[in-house]
N, C-alpha and C. Protein backbone atom coordinates (compact mmCIF):
# COMPACT_ATOMS: atom_id res chain seq x y z
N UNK A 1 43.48 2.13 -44.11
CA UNK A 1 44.37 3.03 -43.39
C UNK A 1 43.68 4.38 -43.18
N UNK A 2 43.49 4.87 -42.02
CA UNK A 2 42.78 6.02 -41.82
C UNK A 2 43.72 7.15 -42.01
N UNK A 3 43.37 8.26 -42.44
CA UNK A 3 43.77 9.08 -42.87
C UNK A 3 43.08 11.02 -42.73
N UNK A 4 43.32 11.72 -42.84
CA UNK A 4 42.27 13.12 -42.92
C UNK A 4 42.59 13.10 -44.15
N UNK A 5 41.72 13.55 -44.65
CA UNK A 5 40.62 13.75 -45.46
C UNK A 5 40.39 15.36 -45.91
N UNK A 6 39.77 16.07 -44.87
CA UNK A 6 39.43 17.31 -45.01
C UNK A 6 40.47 18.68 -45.97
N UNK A 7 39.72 19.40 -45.33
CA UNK A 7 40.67 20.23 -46.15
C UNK A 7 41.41 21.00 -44.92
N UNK A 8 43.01 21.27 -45.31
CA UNK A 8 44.29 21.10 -45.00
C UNK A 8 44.45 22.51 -44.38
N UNK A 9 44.01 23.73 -45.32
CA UNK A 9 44.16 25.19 -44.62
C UNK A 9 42.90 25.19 -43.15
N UNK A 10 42.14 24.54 -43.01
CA UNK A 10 41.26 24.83 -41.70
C UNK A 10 42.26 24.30 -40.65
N UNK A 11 43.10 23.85 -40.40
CA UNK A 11 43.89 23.46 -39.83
C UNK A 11 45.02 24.06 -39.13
N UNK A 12 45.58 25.18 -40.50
CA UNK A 12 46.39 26.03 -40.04
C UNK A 12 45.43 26.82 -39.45
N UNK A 13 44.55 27.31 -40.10
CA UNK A 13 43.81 28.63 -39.08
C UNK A 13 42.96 28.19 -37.63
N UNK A 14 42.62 26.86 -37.74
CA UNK A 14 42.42 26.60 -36.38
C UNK A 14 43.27 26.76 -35.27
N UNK A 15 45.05 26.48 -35.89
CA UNK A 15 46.01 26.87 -34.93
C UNK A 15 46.05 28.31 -34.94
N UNK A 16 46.52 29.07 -35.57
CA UNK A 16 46.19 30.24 -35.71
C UNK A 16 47.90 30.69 -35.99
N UNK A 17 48.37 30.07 -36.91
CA UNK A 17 49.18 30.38 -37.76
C UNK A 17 49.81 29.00 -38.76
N UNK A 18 50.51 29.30 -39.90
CA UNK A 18 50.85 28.39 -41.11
C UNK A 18 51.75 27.30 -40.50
N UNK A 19 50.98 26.38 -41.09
CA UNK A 19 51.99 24.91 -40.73
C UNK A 19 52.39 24.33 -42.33
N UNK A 20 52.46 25.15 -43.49
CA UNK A 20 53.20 24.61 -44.49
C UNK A 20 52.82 23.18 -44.91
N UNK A 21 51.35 22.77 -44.94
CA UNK A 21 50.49 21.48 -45.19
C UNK A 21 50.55 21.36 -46.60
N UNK A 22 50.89 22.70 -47.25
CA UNK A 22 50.69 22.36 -48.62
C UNK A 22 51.52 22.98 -49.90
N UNK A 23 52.61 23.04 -49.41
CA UNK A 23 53.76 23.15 -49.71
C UNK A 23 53.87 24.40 -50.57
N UNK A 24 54.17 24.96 -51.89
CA UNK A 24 54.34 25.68 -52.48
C UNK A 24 53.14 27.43 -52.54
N UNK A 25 51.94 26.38 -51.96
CA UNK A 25 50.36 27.34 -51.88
C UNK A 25 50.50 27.86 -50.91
N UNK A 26 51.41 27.61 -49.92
CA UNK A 26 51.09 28.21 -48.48
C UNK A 26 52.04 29.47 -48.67
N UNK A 27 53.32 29.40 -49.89
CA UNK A 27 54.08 30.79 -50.09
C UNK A 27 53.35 31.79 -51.08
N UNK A 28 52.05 31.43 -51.43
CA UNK A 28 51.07 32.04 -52.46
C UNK A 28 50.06 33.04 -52.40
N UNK A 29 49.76 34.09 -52.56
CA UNK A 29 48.76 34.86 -52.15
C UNK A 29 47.28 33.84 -52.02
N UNK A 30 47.34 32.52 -52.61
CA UNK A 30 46.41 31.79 -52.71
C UNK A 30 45.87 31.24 -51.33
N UNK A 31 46.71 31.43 -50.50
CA UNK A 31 47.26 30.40 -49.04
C UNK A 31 45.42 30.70 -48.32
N UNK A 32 44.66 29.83 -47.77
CA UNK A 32 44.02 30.35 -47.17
C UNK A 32 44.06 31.17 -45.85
N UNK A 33 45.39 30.74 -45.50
CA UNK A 33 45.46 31.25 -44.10
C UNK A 33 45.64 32.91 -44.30
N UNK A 34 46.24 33.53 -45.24
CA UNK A 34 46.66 35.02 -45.71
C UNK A 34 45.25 35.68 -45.51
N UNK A 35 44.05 34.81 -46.33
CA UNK A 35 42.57 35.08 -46.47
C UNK A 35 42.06 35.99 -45.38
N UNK A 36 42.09 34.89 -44.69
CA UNK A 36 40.96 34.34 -43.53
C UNK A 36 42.24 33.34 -41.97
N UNK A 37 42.48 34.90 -41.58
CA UNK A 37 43.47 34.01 -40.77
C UNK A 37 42.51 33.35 -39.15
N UNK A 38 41.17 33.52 -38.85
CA UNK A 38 40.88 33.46 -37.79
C UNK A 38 40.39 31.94 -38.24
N UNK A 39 39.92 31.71 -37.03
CA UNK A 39 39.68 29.93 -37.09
C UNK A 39 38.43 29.57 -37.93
N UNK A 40 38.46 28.50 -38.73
CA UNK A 40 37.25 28.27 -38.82
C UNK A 40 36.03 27.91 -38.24
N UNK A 41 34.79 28.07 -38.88
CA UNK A 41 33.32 27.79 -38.17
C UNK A 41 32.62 28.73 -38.30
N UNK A 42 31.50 29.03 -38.25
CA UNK A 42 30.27 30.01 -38.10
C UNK A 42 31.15 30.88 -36.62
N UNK A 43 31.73 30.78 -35.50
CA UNK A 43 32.11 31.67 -34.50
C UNK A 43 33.70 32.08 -34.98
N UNK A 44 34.20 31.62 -35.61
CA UNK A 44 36.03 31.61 -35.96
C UNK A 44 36.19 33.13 -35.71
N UNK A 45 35.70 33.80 -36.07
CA UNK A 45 36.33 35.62 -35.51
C UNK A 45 36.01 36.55 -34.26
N UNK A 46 34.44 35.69 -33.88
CA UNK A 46 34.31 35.64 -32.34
C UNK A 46 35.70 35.03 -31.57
N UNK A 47 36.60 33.83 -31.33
CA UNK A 47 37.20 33.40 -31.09
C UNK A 47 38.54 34.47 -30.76
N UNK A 48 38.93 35.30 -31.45
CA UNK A 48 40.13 35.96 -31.19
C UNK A 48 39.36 37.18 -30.06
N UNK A 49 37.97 37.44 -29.52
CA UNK A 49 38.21 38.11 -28.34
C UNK A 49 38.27 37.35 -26.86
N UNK A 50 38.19 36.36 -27.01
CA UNK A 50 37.98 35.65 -25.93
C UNK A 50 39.02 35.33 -25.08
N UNK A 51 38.28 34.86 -23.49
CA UNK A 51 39.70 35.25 -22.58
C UNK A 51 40.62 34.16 -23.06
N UNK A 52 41.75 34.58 -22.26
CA UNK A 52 42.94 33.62 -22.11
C UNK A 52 43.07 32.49 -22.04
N UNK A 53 43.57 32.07 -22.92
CA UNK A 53 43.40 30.13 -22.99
C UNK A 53 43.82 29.19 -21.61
N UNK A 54 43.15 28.85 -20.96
CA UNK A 54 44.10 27.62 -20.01
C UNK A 54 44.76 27.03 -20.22
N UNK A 55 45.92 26.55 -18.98
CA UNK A 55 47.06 25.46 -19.95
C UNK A 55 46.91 24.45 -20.11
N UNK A 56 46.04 23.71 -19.97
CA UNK A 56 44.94 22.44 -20.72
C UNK A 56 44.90 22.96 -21.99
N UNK A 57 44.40 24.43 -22.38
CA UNK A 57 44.16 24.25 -24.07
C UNK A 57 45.35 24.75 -24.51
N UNK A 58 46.20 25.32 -24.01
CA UNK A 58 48.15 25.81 -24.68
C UNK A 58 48.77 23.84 -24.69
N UNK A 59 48.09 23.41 -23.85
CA UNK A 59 48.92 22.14 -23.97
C UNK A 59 48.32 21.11 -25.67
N UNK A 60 47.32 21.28 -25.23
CA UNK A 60 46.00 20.54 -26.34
C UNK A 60 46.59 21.33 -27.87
N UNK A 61 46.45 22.55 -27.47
CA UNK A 61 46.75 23.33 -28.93
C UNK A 61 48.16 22.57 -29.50
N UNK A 62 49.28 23.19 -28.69
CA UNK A 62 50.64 22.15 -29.05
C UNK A 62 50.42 20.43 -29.43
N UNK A 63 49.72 19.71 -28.94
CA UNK A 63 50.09 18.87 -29.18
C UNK A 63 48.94 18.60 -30.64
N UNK A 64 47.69 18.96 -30.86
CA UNK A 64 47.51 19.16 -32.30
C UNK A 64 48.06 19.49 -32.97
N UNK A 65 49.15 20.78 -32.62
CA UNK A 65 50.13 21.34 -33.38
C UNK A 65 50.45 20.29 -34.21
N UNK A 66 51.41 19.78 -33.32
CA UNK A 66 52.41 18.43 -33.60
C UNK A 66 51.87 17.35 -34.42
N UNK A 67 50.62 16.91 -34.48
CA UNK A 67 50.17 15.83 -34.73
C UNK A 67 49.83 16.29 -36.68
N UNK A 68 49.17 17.44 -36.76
CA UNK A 68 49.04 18.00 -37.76
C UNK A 68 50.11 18.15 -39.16
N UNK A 69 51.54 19.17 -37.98
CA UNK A 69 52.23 19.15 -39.03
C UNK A 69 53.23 17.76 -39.56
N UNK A 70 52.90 17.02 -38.92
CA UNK A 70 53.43 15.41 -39.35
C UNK A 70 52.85 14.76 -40.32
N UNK A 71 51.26 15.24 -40.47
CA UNK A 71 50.59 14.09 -40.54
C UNK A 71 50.24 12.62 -40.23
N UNK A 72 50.22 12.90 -38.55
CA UNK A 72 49.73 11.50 -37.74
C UNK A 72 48.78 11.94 -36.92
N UNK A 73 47.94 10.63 -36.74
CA UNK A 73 46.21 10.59 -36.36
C UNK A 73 46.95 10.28 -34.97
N UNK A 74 45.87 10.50 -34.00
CA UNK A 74 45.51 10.31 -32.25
C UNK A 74 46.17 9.35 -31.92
N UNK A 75 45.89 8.02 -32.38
CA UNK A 75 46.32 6.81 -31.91
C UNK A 75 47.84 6.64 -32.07
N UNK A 76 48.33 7.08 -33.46
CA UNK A 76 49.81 6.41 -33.33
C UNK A 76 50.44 7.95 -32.87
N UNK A 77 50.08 9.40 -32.92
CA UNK A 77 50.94 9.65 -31.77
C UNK A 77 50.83 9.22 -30.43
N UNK A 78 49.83 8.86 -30.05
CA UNK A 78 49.30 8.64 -28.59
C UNK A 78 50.74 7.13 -28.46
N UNK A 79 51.05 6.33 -29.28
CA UNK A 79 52.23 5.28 -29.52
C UNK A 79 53.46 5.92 -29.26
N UNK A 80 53.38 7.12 -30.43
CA UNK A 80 54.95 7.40 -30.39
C UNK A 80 55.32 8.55 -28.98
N UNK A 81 54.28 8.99 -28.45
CA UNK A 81 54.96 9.40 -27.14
C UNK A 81 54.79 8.04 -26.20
N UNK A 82 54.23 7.32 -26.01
CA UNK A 82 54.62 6.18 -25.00
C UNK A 82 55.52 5.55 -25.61
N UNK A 83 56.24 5.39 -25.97
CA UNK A 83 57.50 4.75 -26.65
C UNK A 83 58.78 5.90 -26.19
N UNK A 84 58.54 7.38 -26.80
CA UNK A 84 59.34 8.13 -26.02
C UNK A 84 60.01 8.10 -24.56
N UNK A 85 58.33 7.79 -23.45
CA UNK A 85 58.47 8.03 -22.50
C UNK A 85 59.38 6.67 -21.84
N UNK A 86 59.62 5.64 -23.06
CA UNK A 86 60.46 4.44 -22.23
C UNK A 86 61.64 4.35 -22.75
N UNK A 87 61.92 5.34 -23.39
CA UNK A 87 62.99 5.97 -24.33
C UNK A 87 63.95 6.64 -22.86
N UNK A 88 65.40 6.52 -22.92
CA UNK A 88 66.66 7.03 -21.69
C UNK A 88 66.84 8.63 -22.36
N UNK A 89 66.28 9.70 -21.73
CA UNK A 89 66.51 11.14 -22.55
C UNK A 89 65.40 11.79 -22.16
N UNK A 90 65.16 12.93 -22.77
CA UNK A 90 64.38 14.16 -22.66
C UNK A 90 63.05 13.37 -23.12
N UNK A 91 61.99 13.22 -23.12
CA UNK A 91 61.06 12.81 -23.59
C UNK A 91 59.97 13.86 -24.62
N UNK A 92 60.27 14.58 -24.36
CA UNK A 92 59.53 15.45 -25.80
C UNK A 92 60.72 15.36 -26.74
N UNK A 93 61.86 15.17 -26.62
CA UNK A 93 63.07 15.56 -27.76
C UNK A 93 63.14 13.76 -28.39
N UNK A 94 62.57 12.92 -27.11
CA UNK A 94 62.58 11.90 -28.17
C UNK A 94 61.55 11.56 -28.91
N UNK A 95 60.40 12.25 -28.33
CA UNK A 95 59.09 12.15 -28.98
C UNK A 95 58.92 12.86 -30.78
N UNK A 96 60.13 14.38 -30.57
CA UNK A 96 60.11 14.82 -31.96
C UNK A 96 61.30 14.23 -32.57
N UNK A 97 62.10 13.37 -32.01
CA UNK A 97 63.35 12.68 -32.74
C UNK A 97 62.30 11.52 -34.17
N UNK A 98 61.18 10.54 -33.22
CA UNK A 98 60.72 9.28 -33.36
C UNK A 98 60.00 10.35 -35.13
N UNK A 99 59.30 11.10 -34.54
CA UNK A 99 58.65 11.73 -35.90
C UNK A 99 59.41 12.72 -36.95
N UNK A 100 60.71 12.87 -36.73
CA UNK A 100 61.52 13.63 -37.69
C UNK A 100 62.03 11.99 -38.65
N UNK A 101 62.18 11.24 -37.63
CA UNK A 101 62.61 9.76 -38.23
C UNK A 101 61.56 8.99 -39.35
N UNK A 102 60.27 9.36 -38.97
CA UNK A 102 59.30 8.58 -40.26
C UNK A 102 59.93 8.88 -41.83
N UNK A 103 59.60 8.00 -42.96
CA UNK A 103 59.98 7.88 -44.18
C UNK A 103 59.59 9.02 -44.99
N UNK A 104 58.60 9.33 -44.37
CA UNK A 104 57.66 10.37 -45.14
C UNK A 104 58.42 11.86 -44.87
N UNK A 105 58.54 11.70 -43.37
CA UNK A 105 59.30 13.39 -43.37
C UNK A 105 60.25 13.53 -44.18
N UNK A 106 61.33 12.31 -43.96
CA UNK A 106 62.68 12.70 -44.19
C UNK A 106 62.36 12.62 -45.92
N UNK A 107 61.90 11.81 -46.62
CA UNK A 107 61.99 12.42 -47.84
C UNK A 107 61.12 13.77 -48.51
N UNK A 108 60.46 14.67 -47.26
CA UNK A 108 60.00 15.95 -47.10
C UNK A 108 61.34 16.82 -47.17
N UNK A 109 62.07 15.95 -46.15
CA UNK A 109 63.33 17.05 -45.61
C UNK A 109 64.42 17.21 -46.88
N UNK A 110 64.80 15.68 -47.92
CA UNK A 110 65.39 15.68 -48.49
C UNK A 110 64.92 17.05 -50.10
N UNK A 111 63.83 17.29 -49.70
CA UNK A 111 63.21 17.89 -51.04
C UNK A 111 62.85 17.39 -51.88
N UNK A 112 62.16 16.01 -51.79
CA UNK A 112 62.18 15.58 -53.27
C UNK A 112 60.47 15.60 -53.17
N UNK A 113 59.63 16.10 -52.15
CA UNK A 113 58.38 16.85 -52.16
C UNK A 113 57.97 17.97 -51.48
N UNK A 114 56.90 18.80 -52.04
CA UNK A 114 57.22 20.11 -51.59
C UNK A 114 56.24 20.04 -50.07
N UNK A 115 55.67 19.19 -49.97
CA UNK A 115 55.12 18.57 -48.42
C UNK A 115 55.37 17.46 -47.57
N UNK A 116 54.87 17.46 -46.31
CA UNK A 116 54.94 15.87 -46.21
C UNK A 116 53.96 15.18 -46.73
N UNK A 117 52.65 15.73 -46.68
CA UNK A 117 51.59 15.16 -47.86
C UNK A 117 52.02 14.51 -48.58
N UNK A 118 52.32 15.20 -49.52
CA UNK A 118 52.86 14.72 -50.76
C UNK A 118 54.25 13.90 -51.09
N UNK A 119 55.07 14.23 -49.89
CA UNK A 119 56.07 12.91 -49.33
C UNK A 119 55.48 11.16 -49.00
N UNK A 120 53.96 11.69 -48.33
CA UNK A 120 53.25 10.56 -47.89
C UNK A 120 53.01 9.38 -49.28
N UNK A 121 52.38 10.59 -50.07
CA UNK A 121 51.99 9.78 -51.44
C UNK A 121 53.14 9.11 -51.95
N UNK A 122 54.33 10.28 -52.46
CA UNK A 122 54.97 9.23 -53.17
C UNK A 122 55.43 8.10 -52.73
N UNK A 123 55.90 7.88 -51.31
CA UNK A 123 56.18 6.45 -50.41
C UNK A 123 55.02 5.81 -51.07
N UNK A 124 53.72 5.73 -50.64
CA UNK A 124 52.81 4.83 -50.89
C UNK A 124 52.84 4.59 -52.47
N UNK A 125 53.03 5.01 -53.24
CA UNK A 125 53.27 4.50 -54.41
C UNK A 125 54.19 3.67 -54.80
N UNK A 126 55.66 3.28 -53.66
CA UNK A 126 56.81 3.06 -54.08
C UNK A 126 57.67 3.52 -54.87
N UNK A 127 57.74 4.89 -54.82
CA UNK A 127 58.84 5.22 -55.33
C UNK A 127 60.15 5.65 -54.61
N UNK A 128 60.42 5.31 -53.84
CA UNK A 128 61.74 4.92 -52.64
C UNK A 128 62.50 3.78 -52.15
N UNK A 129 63.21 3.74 -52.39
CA UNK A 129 63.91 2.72 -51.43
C UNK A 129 64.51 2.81 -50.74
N UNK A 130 64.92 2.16 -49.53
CA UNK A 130 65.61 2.15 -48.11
C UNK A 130 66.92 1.21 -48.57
N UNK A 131 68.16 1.63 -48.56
CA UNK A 131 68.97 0.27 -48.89
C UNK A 131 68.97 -0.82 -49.73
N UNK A 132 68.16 -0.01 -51.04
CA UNK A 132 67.93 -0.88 -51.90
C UNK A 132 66.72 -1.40 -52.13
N UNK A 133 66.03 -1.55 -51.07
CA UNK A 133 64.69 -2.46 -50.85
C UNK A 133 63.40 -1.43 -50.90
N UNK A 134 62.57 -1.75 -51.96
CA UNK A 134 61.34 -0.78 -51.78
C UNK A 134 60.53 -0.44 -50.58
N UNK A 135 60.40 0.65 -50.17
CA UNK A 135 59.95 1.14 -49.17
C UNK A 135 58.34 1.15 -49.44
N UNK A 136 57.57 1.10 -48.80
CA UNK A 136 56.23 1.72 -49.30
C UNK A 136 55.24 2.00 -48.00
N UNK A 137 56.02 2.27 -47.00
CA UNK A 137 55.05 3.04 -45.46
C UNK A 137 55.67 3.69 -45.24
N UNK A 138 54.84 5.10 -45.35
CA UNK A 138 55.49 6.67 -44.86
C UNK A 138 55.69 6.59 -43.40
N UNK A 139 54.91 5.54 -42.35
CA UNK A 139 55.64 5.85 -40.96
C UNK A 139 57.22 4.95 -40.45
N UNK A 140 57.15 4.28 -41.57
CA UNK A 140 58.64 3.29 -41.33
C UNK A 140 59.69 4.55 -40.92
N UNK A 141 60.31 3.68 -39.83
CA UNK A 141 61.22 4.59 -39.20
C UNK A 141 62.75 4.42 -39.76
N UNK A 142 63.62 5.90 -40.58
CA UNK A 142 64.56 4.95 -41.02
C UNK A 142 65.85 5.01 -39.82
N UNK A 143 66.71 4.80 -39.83
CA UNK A 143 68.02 4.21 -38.90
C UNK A 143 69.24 5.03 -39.37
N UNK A 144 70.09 5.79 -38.49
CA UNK A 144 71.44 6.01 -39.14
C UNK A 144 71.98 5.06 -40.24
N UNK A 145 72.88 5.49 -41.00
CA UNK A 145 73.48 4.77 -41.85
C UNK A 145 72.42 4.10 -43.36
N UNK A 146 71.42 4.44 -43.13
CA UNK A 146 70.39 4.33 -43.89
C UNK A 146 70.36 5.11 -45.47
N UNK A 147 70.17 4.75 -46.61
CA UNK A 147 70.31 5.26 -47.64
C UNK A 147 69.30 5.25 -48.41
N UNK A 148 68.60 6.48 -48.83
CA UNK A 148 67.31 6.84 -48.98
C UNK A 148 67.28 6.94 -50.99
N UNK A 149 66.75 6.05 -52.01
CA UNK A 149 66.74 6.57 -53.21
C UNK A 149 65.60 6.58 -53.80
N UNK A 150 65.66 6.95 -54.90
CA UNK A 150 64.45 7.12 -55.95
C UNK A 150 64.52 5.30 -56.65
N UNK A 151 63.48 4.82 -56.53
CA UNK A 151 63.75 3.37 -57.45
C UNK A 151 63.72 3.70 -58.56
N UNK A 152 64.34 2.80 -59.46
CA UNK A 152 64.18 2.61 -60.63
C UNK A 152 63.33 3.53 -61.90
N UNK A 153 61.94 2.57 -61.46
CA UNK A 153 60.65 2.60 -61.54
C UNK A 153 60.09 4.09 -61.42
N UNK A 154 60.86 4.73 -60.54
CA UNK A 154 59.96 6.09 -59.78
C UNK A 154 61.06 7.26 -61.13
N UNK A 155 62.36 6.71 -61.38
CA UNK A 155 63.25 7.70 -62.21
C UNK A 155 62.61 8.23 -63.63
N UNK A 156 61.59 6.78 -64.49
CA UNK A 156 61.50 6.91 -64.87
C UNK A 156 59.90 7.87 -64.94
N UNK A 157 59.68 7.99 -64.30
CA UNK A 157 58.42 9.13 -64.13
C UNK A 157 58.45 10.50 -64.34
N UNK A 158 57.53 11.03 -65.39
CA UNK A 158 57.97 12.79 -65.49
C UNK A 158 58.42 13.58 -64.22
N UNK A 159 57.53 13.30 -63.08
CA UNK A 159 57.84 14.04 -61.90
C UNK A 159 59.46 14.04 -61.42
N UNK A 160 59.92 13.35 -62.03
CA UNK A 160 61.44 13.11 -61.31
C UNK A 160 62.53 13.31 -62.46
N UNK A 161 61.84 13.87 -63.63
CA UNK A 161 62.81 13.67 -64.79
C UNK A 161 63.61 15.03 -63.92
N UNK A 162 63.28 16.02 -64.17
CA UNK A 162 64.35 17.16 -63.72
C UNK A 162 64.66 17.68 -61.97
N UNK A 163 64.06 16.13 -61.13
CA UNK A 163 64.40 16.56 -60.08
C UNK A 163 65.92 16.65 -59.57
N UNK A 164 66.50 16.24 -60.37
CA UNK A 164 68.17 16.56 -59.95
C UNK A 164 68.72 17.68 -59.64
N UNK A 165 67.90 19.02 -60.70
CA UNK A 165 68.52 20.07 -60.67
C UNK A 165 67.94 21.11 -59.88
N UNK A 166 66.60 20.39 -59.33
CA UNK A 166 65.54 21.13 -58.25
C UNK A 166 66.74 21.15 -56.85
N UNK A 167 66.54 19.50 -56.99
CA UNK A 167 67.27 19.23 -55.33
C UNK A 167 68.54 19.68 -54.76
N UNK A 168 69.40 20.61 -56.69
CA UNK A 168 70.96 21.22 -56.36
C UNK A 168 70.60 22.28 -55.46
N UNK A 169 69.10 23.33 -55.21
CA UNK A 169 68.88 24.15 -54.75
C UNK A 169 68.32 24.10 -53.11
N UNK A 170 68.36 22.70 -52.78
CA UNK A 170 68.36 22.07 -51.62
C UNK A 170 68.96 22.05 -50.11
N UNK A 171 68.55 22.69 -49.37
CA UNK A 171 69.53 22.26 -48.35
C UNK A 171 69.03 21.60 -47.28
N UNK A 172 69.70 19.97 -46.86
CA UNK A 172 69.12 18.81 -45.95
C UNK A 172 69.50 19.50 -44.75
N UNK A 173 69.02 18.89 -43.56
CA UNK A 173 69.17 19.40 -41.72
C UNK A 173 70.84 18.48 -42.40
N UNK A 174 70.91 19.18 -40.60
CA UNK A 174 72.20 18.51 -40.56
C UNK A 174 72.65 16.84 -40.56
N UNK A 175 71.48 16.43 -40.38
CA UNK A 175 71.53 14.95 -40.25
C UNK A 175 71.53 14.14 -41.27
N UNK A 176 70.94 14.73 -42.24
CA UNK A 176 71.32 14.17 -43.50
C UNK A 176 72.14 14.46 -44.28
N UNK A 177 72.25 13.58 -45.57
CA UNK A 177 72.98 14.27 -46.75
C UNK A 177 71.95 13.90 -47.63
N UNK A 178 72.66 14.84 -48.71
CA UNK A 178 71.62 14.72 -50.28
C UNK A 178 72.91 14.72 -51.06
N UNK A 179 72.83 13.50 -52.07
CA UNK A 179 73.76 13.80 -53.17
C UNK A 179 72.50 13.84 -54.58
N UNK A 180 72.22 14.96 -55.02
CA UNK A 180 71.15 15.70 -56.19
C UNK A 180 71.46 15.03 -57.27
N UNK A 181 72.66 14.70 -57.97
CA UNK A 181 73.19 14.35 -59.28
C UNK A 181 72.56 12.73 -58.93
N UNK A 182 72.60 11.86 -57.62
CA UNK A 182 72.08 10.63 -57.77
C UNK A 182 70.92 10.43 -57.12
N UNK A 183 69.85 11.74 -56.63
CA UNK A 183 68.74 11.43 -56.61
C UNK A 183 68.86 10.60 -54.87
N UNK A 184 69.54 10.62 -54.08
CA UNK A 184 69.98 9.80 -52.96
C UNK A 184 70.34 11.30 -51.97
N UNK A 185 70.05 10.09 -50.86
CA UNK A 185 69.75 10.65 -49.34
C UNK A 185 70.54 9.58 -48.06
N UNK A 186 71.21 10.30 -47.24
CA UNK A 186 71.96 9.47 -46.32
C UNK A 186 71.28 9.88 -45.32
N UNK A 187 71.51 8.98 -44.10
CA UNK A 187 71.00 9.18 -42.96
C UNK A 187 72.47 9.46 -42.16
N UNK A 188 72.71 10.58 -41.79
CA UNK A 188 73.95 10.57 -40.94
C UNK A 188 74.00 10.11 -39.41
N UNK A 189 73.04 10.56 -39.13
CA UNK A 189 72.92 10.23 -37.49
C UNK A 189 71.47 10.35 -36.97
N UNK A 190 70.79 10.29 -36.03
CA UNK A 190 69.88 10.52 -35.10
C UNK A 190 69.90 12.19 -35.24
N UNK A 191 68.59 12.69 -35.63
CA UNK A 191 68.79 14.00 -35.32
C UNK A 191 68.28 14.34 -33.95
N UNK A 192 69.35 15.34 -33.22
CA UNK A 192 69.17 15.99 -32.03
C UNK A 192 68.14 17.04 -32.01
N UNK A 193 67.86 17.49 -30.89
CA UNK A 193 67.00 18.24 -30.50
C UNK A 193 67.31 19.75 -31.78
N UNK A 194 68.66 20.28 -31.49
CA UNK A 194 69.26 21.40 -32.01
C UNK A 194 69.13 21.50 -33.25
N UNK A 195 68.68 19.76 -34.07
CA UNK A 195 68.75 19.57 -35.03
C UNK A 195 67.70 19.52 -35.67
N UNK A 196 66.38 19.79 -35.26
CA UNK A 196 64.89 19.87 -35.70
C UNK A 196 64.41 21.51 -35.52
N UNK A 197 64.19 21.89 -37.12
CA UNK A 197 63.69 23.48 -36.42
C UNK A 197 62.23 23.35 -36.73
N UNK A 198 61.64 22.17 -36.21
CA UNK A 198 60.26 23.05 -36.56
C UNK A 198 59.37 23.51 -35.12
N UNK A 199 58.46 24.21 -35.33
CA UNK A 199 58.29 25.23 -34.03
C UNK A 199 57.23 24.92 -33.37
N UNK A 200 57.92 23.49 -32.33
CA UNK A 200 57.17 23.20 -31.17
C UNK A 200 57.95 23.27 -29.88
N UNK A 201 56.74 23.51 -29.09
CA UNK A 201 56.79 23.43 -27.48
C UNK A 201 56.84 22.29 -27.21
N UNK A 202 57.63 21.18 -27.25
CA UNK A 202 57.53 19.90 -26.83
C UNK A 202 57.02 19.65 -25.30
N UNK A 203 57.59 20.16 -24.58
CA UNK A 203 57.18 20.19 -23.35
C UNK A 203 55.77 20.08 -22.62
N UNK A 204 55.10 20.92 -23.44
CA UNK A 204 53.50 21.34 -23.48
C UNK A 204 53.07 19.92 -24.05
N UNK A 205 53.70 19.30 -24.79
CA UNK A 205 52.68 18.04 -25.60
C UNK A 205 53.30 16.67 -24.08
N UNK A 206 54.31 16.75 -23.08
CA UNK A 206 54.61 16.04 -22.46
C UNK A 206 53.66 16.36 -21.16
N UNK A 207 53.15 17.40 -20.83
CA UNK A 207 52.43 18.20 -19.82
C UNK A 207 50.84 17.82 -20.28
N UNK A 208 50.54 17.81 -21.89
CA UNK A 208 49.38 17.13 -21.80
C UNK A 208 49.16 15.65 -21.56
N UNK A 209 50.21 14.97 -22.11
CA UNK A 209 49.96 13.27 -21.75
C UNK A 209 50.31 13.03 -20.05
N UNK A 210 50.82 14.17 -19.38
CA UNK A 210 51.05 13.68 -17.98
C UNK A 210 50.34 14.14 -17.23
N UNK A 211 48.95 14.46 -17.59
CA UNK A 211 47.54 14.61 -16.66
C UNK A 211 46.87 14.11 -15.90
């Protein structure tokens, strides 16, 4: 399974502001981006005099945006917007619906990791289940009515001994629920556009695939 690899703050500063890749470090004087906010490379501070970006690269930039703060590679977004585009609706709103829907975000969103990174891992370990049934692919898409828990197996792990009283300090989008005392996550509905705040130009990532 291909994956990045690299390191996570060149990323934000290539965009040229924080995409929260690494959950708790990025609120830290530690954050690299606080550092060293210009891009990386031997030219990265040359870069902030240069002219005005074309909208080839405002489009390009957004849609790395996007791909980044998900954590998904070229190919399967290059999937989940052609799937959008045969999708009845806005096509960037279904494009960020399809990726608010992966396993990995939503147990990002629920809090029970302080990234999606680290949302990614614990899926791949199995410590989730979907309706009972062990989950173990962070891009599985889950479905309204869907019920998101900690298995068994995963309760009994230090990492989760006192997550009950982390997740009381929690608050899910509107689309979900969190009940903290059982470690569980509902899927209420499809989240809407109104219902995703993270800060993309969708439009710009529909303007680059329609070139």
């Amino acid at each position: 399974m291909a994956r990045y690899i690299a390191a996570k703050c060149k990323l934000c500063r290539r965009e040229g502001e924080k995409l929260f890749l690494k959950g708790d470090r990025c609120f830290s004087p530690k954050c690299a981006f606080e550092r060293r906010s210009y891009a990386p490379g031997p030219h990265g501070q040359k870069r902030t005099f240069r002219r005005k970006t074309s909208d080839y690269g405002l489009q390009l930039r957004e849609k790395q945006k996007a791909r980044r703060i998900y954590g998904v590679l070229e190919a399967q977004f290059r999937k989940y917007f052609a799937d959008a585009l045969r999708v009845k609706g806005m096509t960037g709103a279904n494009l960020l619906q399809t990726l608010e829907r992966r396993l990995d975000n939503v147990v990002f969103r629920l809090g029970f990791a302080a990234s999606r990174q680290q949302a990614r891992q614990l899926v791949l370990h199995g410590h989730f289940a979907i309706n009972g049934e062990r989950a173990r692919i962070p891009s599985l898409l889950v479905k309204a009515s869907d019920v998101i828990t900690v298995g068994e197996a995963g309760r009994k792990k230090a990492y989760f001994k006192d997550m009950s009283k982390i997740l009381e300090h929690v608050t899910a989008p509107e689309w979900l629920s969190l009940d903290a005392a059982q470690m569980k996550g509902n899927v209420l509905n499809m989240p809407s556009r109104e219902q995703i705040d993270t800060p993309l130009r969708e439009q710009l990532i529909v303007e680059y695939y329609s070139r």
